[in-house]
Protein backbone atom coordinates (compact mmCIF):
# COMPACT_ATOMS: atom_id res chain seq x y z
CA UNK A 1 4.51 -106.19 129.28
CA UNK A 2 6.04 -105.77 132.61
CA UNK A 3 9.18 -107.43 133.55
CA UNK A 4 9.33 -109.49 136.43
CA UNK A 5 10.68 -108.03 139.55
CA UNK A 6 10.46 -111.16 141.86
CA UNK A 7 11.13 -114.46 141.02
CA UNK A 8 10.41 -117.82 142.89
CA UNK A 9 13.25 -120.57 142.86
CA UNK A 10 11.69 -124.05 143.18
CA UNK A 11 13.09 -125.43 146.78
CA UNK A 12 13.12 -128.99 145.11
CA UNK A 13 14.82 -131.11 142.38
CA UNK A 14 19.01 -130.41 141.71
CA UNK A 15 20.80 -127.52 141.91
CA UNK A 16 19.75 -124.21 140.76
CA UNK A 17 19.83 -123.30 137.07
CA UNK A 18 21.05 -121.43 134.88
CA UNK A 19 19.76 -118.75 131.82
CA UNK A 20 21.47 -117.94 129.03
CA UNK A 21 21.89 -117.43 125.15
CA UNK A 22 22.02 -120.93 123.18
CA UNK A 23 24.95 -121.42 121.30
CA UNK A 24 25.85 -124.07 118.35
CA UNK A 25 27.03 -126.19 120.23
CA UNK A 26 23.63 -126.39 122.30
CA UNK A 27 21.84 -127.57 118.79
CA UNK A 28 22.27 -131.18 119.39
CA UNK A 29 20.75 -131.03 122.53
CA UNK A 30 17.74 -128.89 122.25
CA UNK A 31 17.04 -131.24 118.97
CA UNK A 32 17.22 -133.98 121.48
CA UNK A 33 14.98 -132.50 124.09
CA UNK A 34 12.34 -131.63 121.33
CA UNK A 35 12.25 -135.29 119.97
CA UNK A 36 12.10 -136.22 123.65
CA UNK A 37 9.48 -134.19 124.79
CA UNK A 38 7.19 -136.41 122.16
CA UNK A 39 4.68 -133.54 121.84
CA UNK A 40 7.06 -131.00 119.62
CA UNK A 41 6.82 -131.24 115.76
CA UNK A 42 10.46 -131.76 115.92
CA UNK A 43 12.75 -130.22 113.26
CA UNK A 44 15.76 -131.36 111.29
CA UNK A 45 18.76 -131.28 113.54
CA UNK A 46 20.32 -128.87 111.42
CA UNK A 47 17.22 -126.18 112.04
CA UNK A 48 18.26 -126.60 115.62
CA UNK A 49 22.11 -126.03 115.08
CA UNK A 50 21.07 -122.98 112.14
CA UNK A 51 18.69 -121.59 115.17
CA UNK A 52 21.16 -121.20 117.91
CA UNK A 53 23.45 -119.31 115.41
CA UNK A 54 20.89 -116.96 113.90
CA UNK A 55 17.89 -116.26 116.90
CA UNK A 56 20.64 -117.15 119.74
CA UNK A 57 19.21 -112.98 120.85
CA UNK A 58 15.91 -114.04 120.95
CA UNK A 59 15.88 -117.66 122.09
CA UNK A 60 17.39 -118.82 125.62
CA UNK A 61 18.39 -122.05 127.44
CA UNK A 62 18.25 -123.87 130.72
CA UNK A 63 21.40 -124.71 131.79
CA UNK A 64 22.10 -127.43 134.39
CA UNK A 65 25.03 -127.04 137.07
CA UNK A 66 27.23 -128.69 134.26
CA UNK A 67 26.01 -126.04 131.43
CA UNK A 68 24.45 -128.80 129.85
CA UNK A 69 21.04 -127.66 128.46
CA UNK A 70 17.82 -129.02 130.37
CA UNK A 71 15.62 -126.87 128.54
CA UNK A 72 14.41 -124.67 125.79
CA UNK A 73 12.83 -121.61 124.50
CA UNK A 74 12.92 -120.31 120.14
CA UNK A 75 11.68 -117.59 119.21
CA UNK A 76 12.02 -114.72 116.80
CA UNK A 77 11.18 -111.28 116.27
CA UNK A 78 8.74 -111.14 113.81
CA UNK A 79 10.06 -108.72 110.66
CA UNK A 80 6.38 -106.88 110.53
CA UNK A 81 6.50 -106.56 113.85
CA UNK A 82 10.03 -106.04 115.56
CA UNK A 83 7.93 -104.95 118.94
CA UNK A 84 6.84 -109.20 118.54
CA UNK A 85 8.50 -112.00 120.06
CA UNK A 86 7.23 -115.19 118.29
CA UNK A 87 7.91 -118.07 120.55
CA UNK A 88 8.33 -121.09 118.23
CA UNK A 89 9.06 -124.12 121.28
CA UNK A 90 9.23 -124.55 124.26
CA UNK A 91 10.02 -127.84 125.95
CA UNK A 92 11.86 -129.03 129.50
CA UNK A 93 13.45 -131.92 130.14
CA UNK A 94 11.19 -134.92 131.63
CA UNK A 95 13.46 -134.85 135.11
CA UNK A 96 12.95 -130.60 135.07
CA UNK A 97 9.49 -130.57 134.92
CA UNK A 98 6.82 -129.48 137.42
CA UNK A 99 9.80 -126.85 138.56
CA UNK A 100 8.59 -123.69 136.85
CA UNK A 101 11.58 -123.75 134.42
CA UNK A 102 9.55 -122.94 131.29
CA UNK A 103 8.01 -120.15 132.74
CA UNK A 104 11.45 -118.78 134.09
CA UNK A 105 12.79 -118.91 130.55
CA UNK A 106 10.28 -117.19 129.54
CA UNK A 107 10.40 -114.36 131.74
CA UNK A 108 14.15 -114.47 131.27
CA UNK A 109 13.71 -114.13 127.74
CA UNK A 110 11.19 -111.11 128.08
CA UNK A 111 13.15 -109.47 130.40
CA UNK A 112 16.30 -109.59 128.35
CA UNK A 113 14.70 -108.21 125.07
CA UNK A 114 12.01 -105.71 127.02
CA UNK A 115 14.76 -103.34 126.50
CA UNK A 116 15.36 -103.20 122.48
CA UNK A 117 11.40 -102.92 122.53
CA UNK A 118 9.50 -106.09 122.99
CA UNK A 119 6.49 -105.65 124.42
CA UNK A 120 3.95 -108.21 123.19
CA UNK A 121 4.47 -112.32 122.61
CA UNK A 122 2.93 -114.46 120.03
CA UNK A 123 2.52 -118.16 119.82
CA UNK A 124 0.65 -120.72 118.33
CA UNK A 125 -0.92 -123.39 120.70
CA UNK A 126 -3.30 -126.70 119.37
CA UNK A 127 -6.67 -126.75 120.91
CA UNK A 128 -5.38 -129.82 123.11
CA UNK A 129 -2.59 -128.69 125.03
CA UNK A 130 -3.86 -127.40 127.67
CA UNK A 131 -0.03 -127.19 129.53
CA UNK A 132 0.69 -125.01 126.83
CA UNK A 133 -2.13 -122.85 127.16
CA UNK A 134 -1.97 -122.58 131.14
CA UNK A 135 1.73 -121.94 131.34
CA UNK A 136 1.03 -119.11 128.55
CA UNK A 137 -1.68 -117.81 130.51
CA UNK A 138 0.08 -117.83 134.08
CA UNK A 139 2.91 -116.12 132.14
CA UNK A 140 0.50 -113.04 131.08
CA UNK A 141 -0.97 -112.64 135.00
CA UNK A 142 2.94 -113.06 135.91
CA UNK A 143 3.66 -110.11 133.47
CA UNK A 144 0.39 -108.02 134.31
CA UNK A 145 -0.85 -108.07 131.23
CA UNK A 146 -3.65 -109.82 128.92
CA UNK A 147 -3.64 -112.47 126.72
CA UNK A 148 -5.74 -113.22 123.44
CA UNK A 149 -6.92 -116.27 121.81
CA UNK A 150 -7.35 -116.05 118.04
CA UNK A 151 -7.90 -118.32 115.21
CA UNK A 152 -5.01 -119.00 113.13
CA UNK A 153 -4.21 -122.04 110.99
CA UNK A 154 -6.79 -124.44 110.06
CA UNK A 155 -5.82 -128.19 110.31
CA UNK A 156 -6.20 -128.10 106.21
CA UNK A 157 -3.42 -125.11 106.04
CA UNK A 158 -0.57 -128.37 106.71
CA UNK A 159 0.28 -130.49 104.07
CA UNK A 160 0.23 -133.37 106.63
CA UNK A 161 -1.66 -134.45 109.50
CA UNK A 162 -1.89 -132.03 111.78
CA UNK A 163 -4.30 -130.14 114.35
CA UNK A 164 -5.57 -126.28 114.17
CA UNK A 165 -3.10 -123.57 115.53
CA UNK A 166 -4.56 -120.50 117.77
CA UNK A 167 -2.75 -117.94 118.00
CA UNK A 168 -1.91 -116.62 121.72
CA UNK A 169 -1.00 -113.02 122.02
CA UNK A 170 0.59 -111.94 125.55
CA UNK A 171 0.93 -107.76 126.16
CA UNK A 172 -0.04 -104.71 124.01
């Protein structure tokens, strides 16, 4: 994938934002913006706190003015795969929305781990959410790159209710 040389700030909502690293003390929040976003399959609040001490390289938060997080991105780099950033979530806060932010972390988030040898994203995306799937896809023209659509898990792979997964694969 290409990194992004030119970036767009959105001329409306508060002050600009920042990107960064989460850190423990962001787990709290991030658990709260998942269980607010009311589309996540939101974790214990101790996955949260465990996640920004072990993927803190690989994941990256939007910081308000105050440093207070406003949004999130997990992911990992898959062990079969180190070239593979898996993004796990991604989710704004309601008030940030509409301002590009998830797609800013994302590039941030590329463009920070481009050089230890990313070069491809995966992600798993329900049928429905067609947000999802549009930000993914604006993400891979952003980049100049592709993106695939695969099948992946079957809604009778989860032990509870739950829809199909594709998997969404951004880059070479």
């Amino acid at each position: 994938m290409k990194p992004v040389t030119e970036r767009s700030t959105p001329s409306t909502g508060p002050a600009e934002l920042s990107f960064r690293s989460p850190r423990i003390a962001d787990g709290t929040r991030i658990w709260q913006i998942a269980r607010d976003s009311e589309v996540l399959d939101v974790n214990s609040g101790y996955a949260y706190v465990l996640w920004c001490r072990d993927f803190a390289e690989t994941s990256v938060i939007a910081a308000d003015e105050y440093d207070r997080p406003v949004g999130f991105v997990t992911g990992y780099r898959r062990p079969e795969s180190p070239q593979t950033l898996f993004v796990w979530q991604v989710a704004v806060d309601a008030d940030q929305r509409g301002r590009g932010v998830a797609g800013q972390m994302l590039d941030t988030l590329l463009d920070r781990l481009r050089p230890s040898g990313v070069t491809r994203l995966e992600t798993t995306v329900s049928p429905d959410n067609s947000a999802s799937i549009a930000m993914f896809t604006a993400l891979a023209r952003r980049r100049g790159t592709h993106i695939t659509r695969t099948d992946l898990f079957a809604p009778d792979d989860f032990p509870d209710s739950h829809l199909a997964e594709d998997l969404y694969t951004i880059g070479e």
